[in-house]
C-alpha atoms as a PDB file:
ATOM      1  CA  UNK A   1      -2.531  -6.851   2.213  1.00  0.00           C
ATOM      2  CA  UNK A   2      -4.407  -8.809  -0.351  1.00  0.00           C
ATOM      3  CA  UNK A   3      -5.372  -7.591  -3.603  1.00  0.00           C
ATOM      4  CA  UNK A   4      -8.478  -6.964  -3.624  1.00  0.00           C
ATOM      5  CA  UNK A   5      -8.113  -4.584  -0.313  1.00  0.00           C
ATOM      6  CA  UNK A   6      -5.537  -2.787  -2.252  1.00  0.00           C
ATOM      7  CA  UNK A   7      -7.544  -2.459  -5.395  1.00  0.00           C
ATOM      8  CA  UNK A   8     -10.732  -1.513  -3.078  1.00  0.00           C
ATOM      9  CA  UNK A   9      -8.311   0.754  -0.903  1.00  0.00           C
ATOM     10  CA  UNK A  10      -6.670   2.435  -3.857  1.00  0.00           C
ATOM     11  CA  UNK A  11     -10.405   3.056  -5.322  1.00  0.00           C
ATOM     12  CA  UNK A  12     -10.932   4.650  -2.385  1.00  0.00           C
ATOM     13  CA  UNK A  13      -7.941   6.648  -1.779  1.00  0.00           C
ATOM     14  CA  UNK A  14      -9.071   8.727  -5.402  1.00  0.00           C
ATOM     15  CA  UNK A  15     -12.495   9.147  -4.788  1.00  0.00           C
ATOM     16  CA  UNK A  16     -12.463  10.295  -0.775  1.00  0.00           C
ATOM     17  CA  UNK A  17      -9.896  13.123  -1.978  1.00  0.00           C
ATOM     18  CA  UNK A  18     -10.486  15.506  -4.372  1.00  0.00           C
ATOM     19  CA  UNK A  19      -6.954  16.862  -3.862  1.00  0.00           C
ATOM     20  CA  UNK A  20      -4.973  13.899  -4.433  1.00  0.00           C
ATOM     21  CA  UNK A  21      -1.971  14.569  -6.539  1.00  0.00           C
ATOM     22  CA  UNK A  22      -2.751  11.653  -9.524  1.00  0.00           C
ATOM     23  CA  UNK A  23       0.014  10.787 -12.083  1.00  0.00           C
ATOM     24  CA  UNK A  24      -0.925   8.701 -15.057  1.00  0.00           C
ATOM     25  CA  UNK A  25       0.157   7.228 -17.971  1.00  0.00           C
ATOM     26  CA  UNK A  26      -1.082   5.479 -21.286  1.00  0.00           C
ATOM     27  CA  UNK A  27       0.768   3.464 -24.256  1.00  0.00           C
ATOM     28  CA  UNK A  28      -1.243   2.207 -26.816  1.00  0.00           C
ATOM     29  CA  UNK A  29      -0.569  -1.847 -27.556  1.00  0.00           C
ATOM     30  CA  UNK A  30      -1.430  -4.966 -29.617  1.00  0.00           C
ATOM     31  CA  UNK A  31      -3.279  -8.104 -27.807  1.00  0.00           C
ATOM     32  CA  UNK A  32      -3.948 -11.705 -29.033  1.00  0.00           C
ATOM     33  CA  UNK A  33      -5.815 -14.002 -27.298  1.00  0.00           C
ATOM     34  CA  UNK A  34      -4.686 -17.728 -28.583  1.00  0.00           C
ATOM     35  CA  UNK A  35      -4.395 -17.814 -32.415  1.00  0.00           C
ATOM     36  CA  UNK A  36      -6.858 -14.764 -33.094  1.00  0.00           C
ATOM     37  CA  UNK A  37      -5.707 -11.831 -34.665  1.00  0.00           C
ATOM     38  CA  UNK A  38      -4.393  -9.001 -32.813  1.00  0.00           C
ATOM     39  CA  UNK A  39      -6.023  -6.280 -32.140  1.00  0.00           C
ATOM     40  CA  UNK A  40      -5.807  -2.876 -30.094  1.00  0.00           C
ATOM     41  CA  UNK A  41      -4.998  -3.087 -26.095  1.00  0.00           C
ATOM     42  CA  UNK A  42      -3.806   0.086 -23.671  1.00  0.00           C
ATOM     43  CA  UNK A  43      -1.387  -0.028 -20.826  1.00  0.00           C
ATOM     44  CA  UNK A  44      -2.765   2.632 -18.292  1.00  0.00           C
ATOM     45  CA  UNK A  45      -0.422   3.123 -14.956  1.00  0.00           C
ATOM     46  CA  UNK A  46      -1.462   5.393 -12.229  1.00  0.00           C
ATOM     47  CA  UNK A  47       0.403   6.800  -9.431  1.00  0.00           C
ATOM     48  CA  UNK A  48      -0.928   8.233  -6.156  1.00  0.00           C
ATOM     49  CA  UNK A  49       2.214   9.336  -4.436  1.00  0.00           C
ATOM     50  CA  UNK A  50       1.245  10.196  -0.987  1.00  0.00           C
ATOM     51  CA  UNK A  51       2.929   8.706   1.670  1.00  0.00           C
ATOM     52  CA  UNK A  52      -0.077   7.330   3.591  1.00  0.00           C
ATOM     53  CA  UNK A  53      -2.287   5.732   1.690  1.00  0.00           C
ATOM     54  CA  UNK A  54      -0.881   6.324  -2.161  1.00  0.00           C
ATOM     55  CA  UNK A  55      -0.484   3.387  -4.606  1.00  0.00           C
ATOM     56  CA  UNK A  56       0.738   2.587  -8.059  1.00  0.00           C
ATOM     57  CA  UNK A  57      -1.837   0.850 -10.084  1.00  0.00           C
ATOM     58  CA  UNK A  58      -0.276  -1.443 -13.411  1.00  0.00           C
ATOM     59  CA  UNK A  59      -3.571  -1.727 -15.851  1.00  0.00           C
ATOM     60  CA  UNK A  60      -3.893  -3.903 -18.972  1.00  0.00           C
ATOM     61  CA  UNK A  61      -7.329  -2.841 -21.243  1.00  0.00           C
ATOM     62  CA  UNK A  62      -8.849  -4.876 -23.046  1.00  0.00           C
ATOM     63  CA  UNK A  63     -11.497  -2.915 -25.298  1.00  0.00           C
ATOM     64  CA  UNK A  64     -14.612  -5.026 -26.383  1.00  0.00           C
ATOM     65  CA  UNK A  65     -14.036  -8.005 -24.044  1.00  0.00           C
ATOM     66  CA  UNK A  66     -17.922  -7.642 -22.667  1.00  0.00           C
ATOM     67  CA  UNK A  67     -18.886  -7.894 -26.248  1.00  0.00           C
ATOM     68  CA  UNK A  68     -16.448 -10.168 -27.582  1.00  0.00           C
ATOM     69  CA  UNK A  69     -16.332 -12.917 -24.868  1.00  0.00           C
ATOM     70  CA  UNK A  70     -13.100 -14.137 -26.384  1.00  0.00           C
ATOM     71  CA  UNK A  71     -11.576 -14.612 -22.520  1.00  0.00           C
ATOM     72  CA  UNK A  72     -11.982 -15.870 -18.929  1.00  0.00           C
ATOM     73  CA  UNK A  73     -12.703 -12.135 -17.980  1.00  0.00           C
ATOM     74  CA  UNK A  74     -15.456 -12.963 -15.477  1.00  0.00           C
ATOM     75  CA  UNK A  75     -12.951 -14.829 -13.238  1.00  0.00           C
ATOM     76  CA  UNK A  76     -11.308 -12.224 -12.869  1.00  0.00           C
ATOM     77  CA  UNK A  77     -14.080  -9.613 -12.068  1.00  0.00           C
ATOM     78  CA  UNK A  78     -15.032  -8.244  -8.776  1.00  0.00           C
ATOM     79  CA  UNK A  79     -14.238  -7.984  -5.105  1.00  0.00           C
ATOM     80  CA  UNK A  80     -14.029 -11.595  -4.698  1.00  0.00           C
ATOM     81  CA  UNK A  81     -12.604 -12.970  -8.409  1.00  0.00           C
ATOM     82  CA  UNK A  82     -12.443 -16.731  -8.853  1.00  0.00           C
ATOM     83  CA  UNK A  83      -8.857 -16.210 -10.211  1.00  0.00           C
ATOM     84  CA  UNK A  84      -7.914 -13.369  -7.980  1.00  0.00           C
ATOM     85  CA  UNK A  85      -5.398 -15.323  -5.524  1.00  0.00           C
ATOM     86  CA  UNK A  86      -3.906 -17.427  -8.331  1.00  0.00           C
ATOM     87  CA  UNK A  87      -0.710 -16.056 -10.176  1.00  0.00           C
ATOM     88  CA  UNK A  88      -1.560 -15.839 -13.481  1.00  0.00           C
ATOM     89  CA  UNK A  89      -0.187 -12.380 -15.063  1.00  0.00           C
ATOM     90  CA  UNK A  90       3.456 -12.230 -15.989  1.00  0.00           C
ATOM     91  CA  UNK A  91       4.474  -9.108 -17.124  1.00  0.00           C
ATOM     92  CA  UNK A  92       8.098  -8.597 -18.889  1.00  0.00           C
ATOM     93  CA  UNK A  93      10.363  -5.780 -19.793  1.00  0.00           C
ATOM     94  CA  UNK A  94      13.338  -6.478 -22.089  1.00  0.00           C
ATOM     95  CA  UNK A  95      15.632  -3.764 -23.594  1.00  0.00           C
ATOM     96  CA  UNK A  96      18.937  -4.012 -25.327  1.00  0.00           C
ATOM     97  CA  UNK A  97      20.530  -3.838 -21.491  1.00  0.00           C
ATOM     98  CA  UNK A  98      17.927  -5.269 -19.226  1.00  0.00           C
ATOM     99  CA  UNK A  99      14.861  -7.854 -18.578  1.00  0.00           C
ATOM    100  CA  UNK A 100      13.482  -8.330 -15.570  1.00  0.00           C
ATOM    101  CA  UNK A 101       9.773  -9.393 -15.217  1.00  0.00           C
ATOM    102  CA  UNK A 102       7.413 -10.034 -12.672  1.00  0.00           C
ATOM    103  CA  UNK A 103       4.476 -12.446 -11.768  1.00  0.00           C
ATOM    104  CA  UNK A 104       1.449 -11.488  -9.608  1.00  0.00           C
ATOM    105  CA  UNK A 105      -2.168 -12.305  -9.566  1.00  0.00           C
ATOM    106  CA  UNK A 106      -4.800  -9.959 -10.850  1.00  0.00           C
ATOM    107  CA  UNK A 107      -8.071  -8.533 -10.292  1.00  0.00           C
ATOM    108  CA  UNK A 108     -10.275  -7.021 -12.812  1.00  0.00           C
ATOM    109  CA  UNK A 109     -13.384  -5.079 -13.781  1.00  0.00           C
ATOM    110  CA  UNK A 110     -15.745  -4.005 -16.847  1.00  0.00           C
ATOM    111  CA  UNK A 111     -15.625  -0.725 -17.502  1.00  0.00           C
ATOM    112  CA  UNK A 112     -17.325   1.850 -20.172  1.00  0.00           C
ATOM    113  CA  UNK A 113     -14.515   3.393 -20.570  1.00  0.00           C
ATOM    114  CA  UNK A 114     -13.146   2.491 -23.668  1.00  0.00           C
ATOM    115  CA  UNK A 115     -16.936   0.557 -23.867  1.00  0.00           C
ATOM    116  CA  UNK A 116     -17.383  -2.712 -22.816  1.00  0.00           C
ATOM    117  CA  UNK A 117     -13.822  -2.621 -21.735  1.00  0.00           C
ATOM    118  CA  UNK A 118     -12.284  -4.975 -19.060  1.00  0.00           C
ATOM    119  CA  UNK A 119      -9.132  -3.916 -16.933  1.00  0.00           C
ATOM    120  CA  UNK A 120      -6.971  -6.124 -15.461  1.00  0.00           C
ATOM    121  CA  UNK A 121      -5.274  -4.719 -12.407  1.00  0.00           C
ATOM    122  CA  UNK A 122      -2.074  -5.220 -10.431  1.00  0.00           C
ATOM    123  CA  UNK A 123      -1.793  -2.706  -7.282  1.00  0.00           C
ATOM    124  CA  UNK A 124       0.345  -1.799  -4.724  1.00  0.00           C
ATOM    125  CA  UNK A 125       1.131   0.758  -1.784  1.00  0.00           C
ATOM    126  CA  UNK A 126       3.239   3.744  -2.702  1.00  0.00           C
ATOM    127  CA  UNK A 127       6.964   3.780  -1.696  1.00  0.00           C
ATOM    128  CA  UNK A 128       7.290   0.040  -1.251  1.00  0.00           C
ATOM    129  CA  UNK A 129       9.798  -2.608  -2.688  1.00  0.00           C
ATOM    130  CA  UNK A 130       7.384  -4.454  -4.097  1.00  0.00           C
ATOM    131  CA  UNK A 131       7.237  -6.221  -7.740  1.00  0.00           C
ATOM    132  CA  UNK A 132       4.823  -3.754  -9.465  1.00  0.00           C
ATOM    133  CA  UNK A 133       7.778  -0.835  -8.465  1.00  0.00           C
ATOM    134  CA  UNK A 134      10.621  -3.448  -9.507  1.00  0.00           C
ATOM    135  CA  UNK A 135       9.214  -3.458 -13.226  1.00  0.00           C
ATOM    136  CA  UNK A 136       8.644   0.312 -13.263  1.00  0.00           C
ATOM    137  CA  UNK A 137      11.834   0.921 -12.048  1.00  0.00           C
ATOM    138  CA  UNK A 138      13.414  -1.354 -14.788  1.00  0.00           C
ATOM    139  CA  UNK A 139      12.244   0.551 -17.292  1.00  0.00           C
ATOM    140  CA  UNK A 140      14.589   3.470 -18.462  1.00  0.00           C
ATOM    141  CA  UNK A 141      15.485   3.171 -21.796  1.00  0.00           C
ATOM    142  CA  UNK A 142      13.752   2.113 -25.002  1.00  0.00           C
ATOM    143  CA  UNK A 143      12.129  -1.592 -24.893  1.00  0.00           C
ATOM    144  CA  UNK A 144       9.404  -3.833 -24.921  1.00  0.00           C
ATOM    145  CA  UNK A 145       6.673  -4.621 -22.218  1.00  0.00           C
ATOM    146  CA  UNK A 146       4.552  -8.365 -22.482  1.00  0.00           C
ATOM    147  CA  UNK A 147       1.751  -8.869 -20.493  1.00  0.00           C
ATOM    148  CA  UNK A 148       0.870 -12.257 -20.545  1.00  0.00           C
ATOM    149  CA  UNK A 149      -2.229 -13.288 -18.588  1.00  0.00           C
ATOM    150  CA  UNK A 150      -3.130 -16.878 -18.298  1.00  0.00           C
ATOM    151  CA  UNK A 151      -6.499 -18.288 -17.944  1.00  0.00           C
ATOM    152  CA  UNK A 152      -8.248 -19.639 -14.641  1.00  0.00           C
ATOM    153  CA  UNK A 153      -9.398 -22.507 -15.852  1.00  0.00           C
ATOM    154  CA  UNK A 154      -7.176 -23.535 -18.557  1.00  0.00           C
ATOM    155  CA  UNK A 155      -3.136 -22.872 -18.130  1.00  0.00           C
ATOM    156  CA  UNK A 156      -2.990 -23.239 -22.278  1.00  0.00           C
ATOM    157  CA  UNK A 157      -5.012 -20.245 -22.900  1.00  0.00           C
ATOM    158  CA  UNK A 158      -3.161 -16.921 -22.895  1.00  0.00           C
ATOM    159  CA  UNK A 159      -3.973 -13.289 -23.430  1.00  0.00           C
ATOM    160  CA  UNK A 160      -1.026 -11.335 -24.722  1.00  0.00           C
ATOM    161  CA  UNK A 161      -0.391  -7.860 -24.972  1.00  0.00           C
ATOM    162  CA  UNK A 162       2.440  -6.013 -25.955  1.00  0.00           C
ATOM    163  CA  UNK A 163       3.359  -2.843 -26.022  1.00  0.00           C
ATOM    164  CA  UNK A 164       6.586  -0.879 -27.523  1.00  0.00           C
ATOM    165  CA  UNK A 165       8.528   2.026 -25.900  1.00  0.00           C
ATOM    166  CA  UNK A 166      10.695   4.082 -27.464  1.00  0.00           C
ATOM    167  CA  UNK A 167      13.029   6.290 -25.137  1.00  0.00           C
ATOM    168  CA  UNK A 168      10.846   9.295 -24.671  1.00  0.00           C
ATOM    169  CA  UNK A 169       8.213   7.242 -23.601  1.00  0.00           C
ATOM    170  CA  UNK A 170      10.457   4.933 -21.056  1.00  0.00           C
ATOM    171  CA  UNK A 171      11.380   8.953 -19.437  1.00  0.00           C
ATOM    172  CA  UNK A 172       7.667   9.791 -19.752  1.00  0.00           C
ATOM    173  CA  UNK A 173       6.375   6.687 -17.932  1.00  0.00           C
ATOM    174  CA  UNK A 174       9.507   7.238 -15.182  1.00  0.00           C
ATOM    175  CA  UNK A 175       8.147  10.926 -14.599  1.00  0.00           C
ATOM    176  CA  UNK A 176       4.987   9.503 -14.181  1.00  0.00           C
ATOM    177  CA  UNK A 177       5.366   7.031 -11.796  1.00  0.00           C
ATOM    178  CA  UNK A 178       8.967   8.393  -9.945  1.00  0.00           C
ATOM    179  CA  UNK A 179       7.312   9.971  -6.794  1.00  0.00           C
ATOM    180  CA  UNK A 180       5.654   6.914  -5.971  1.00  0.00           C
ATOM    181  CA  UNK A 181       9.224   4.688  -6.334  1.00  0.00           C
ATOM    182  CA  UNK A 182      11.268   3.897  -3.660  1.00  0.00           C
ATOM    183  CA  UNK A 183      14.205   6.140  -3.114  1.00  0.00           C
ATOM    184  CA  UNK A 184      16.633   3.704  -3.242  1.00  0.00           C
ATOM    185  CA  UNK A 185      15.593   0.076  -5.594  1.00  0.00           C
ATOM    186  CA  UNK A 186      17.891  -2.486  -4.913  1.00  0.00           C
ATOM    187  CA  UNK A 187      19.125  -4.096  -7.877  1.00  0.00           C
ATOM    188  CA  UNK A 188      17.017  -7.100  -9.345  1.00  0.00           C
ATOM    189  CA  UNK A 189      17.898 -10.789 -10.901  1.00  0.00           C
ATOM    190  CA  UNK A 190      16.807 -10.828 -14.104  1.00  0.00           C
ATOM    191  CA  UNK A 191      13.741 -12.804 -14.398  1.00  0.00           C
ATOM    192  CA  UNK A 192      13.157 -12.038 -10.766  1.00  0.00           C
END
């Protein structure tokens, strides 16, 4: 399933049912884009855990970028992105007993919520050994988690956010997302 039907399905999956059971979860960050100075960023992770048709959603925010301009966010905005097949988000998790990381493409969208916002977006089904359930797995313990997002049209432009966990928020963000993990996750190789 591509992307952009997952984003589009998930979208769908929370607003055809009122009832849904919705997990979520927020850490406040720091982003740079190049050599500017840092500012403010959220993580924001949902999880839909029902069996047919639930997903887990991995969100970076980027507050201001409709105002500030200071990325390639329009590539990756909308149903059919410019950048939305091409790998270009790495996101990492290192603690004092693990890394692991994964790399996936993204989509992305403004939003008005924080204003002028743009979200970039890595999806996938509930349940499933995929990479986005990997990294959320991997994290258990105080760490650190770098999203690094790479421009479409230039590989030497990089948006990084990152985005410190102490241990009560590495159990908060496992409470949030456990019901839409695998049962079992096989182990990972680092960097894998």
């Amino acid at each position: 399933m591509s992307l952009r039907l997952l984003c589009a399905s998930f979208a769908c999956t929370l607003s055809a049912s009122a009832f849904a059971e919705l997990h979520t979860f927020d850490q406040a960050g720091t982003l740079t884009v190049d050599t500017a100075a840092p500012r403010s960023a959220s993580l924001h992770i949902t999880c839909t855990p029902e069996a047919d048709g639930g997903a887990i959603s991995v969100e970076l925010v980027v507050p201001e970028a409709y105002t500030r301009k200071d990325f390639d966010y329009d590539d990756f905005e909308g149903p059919d992105p410019s950048a939305g097949d091409k790998v270009l988000s790495e996101i990492a998790w290192t603690s004092s007993a693990s890394s692991t990381s994964i790399s996936s493409a993204a989509g992305g969208w403004y939003s008005p919520e924080p204003p002028e916002s743009f979200h970039f977006g890595i999806s996938q089904l509930s349940h499933r050994r995929e990479a986005p359930a990997h990294l959320l797995a991997a994290i258990k313990e105080a760490g650190t988690l770098v999203w690094t997002q790479t421009a479409f049209n230039d590989a030497k432009r990089r948006l990084v956010a990152t985005f410190a966990f102490d241990a009560a928020t590495s159990r908060r963000l496992h409470d949030t997302v456990a019901t839409c993990l695998p049962q079992v996750m096989p182990a990972r190789k680092p960097g894998g």
